[in-house]
C-alpha atoms as a PDB file:
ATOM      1  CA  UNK A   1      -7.592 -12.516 -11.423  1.00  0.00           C
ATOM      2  CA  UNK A   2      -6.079 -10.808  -8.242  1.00  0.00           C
ATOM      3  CA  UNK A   3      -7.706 -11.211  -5.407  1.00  0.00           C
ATOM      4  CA  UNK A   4      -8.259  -7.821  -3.191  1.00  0.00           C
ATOM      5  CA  UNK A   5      -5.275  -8.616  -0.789  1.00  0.00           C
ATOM      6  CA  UNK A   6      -3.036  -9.272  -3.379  1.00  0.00           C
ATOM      7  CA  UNK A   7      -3.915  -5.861  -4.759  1.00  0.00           C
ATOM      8  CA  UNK A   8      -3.152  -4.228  -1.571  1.00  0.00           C
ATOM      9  CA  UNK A   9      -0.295  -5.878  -0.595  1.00  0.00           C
ATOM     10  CA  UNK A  10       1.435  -4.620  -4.487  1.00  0.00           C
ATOM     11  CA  UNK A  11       0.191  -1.209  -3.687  1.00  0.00           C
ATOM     12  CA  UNK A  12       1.934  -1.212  -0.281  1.00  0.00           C
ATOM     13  CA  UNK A  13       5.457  -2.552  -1.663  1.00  0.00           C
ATOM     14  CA  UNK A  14       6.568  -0.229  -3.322  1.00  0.00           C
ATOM     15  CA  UNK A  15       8.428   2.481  -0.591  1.00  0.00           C
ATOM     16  CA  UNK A  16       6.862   5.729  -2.312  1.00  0.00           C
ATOM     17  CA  UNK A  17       3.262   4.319  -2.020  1.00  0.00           C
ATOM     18  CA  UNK A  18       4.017   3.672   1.672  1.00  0.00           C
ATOM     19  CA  UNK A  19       5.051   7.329   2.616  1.00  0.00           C
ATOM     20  CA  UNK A  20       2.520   8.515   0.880  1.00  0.00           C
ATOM     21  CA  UNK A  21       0.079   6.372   2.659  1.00  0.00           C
ATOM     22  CA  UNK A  22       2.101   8.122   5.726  1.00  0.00           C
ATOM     23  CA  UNK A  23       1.486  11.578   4.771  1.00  0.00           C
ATOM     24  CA  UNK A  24      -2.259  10.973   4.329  1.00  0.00           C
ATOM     25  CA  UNK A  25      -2.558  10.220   8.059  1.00  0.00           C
ATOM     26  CA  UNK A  26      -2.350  13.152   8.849  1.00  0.00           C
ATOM     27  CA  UNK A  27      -4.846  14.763   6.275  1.00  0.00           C
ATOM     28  CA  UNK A  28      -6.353  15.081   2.919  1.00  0.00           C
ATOM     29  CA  UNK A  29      -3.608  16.325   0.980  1.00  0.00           C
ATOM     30  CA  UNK A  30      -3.842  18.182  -2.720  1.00  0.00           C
ATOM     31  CA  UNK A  31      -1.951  15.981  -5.212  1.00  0.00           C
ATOM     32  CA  UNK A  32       0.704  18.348  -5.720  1.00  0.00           C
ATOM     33  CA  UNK A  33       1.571  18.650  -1.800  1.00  0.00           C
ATOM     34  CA  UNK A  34       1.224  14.698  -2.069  1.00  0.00           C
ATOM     35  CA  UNK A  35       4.147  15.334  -5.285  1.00  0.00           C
ATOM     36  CA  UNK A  36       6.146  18.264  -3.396  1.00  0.00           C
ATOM     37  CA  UNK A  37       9.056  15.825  -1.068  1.00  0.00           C
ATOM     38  CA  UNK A  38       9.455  13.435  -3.772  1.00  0.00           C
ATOM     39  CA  UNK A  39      12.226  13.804  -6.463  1.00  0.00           C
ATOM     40  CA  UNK A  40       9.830  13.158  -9.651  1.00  0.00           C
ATOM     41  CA  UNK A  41       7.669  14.034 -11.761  1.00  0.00           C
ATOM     42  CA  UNK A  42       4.002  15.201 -10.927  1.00  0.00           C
ATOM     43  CA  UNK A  43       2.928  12.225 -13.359  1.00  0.00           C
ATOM     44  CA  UNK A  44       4.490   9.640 -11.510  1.00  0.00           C
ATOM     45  CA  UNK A  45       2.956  10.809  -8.707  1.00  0.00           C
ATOM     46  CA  UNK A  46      -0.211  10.443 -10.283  1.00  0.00           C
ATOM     47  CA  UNK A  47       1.026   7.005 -11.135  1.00  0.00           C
ATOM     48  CA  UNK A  48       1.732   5.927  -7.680  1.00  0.00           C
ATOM     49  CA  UNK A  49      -2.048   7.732  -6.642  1.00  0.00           C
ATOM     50  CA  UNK A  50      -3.834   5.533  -9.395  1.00  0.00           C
ATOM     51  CA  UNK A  51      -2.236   2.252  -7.853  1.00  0.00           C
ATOM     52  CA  UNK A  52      -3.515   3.318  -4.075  1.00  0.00           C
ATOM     53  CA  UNK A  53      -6.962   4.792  -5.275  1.00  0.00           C
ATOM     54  CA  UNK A  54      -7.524   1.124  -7.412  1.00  0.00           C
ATOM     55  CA  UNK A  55      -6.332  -0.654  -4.588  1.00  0.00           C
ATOM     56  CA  UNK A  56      -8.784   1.244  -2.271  1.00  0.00           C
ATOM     57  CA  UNK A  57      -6.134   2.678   0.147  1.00  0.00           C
ATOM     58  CA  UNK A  58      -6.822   5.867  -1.207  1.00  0.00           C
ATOM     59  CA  UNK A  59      -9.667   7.634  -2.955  1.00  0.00           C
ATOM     60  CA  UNK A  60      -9.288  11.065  -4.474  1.00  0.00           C
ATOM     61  CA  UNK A  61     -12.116  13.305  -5.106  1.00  0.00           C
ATOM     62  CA  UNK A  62     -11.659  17.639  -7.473  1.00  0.00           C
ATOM     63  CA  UNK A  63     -12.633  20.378  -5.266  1.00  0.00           C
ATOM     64  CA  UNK A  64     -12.746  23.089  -7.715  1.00  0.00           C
ATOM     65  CA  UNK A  65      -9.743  22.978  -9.681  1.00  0.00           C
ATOM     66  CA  UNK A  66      -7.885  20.895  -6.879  1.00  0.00           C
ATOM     67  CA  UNK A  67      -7.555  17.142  -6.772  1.00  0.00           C
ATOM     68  CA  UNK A  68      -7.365  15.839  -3.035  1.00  0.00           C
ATOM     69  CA  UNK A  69      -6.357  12.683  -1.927  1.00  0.00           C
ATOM     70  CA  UNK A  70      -8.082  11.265   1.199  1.00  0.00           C
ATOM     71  CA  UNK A  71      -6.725   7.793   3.183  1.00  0.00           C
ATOM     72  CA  UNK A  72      -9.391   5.057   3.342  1.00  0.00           C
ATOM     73  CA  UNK A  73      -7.901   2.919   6.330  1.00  0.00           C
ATOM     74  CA  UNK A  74     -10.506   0.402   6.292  1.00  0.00           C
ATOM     75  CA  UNK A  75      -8.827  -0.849   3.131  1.00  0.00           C
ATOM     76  CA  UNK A  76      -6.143  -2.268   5.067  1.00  0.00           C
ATOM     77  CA  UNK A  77      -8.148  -4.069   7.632  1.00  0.00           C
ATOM     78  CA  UNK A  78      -8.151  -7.418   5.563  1.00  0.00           C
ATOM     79  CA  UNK A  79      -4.150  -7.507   5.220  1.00  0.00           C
ATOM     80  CA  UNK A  80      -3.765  -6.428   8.931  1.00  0.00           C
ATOM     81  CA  UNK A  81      -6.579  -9.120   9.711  1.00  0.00           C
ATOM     82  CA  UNK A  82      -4.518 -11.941   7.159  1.00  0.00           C
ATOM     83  CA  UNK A  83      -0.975 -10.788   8.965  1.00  0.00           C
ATOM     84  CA  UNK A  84      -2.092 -11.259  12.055  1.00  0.00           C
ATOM     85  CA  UNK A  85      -2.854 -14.809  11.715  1.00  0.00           C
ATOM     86  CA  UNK A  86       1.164 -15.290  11.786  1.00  0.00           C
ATOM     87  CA  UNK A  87       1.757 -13.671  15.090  1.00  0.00           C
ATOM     88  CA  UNK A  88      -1.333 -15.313  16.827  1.00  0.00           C
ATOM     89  CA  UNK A  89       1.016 -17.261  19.183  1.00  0.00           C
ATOM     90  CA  UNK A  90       4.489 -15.656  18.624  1.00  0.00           C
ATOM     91  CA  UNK A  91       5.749 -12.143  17.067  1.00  0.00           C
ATOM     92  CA  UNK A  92       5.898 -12.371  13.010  1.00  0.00           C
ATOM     93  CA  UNK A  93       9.114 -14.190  11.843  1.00  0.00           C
ATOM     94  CA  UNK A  94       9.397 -13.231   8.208  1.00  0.00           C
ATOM     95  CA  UNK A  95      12.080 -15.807   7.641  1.00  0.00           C
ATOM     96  CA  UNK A  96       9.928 -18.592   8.786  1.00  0.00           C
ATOM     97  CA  UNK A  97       6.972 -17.056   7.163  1.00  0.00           C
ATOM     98  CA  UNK A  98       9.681 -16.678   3.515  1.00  0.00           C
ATOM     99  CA  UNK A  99      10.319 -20.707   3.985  1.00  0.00           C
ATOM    100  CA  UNK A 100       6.534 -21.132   4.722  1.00  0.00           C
ATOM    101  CA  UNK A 101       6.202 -19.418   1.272  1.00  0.00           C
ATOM    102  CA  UNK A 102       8.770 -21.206  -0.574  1.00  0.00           C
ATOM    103  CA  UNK A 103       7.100 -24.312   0.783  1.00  0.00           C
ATOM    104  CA  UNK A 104       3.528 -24.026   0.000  1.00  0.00           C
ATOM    105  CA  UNK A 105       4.790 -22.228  -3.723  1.00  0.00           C
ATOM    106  CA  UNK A 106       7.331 -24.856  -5.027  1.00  0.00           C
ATOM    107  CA  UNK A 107      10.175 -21.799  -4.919  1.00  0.00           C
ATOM    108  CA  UNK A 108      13.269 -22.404  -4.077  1.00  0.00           C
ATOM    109  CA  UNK A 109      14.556 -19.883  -1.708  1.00  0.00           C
ATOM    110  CA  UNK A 110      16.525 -16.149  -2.911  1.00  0.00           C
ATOM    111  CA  UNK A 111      19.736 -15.695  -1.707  1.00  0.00           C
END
């Protein structure tokens, strides 16, 4: 079973997820202005919306015949809390932290 984090950090990998996480900053957004700058279809962007809202990031609640999509920030505390055990004494190095990875996985290393 994933764990929460592990949930989170999948939701936040994909690129589309992330700006949309971007957009909500600013405010609750109706799913089709979430939809409008992307290049597909309204039901991917649904897609995309049920990975965030499962993950927590996001939660979406109908007003009327609108769906809106709100950002839960809090959801991200945990991975922001787990990341910043790497920079504790030093700024993140994500190619130590890939061989740290490797290591503790048993992977040898993509390239």
């Amino acid at each position: 079973m994933q764990t929460q984090l592990d949930i989170v950090f999948s939701a936040i990998a994909d690129p589309t997820r992330r700006a949309i996480l971007s957009m909500l900053l600013e405010d609750d957004m109706a799913v089709t202005d979430v939809a409008e700058p992307f290049q597909m279809s309204l039901a991917a962007i649904s897609k995309h919306l049920a990975i965030l809202t499962r993950a927590g990031l996001i939660s979406q609640e109908k007003r009327g015949r609108v769906k809106w999509c709100k950002l839960e920030p809090d959801a991200l505390r945990d991975a922001s809390v787990w990341m910043q055990g790497f920079g504790q004494y030093d700024s993140l190095d994500f190619d130590a932290f890939e061989r740290f990875l490797n290591d503790e996985l048993g992977q040898t290393p993509t390239k």
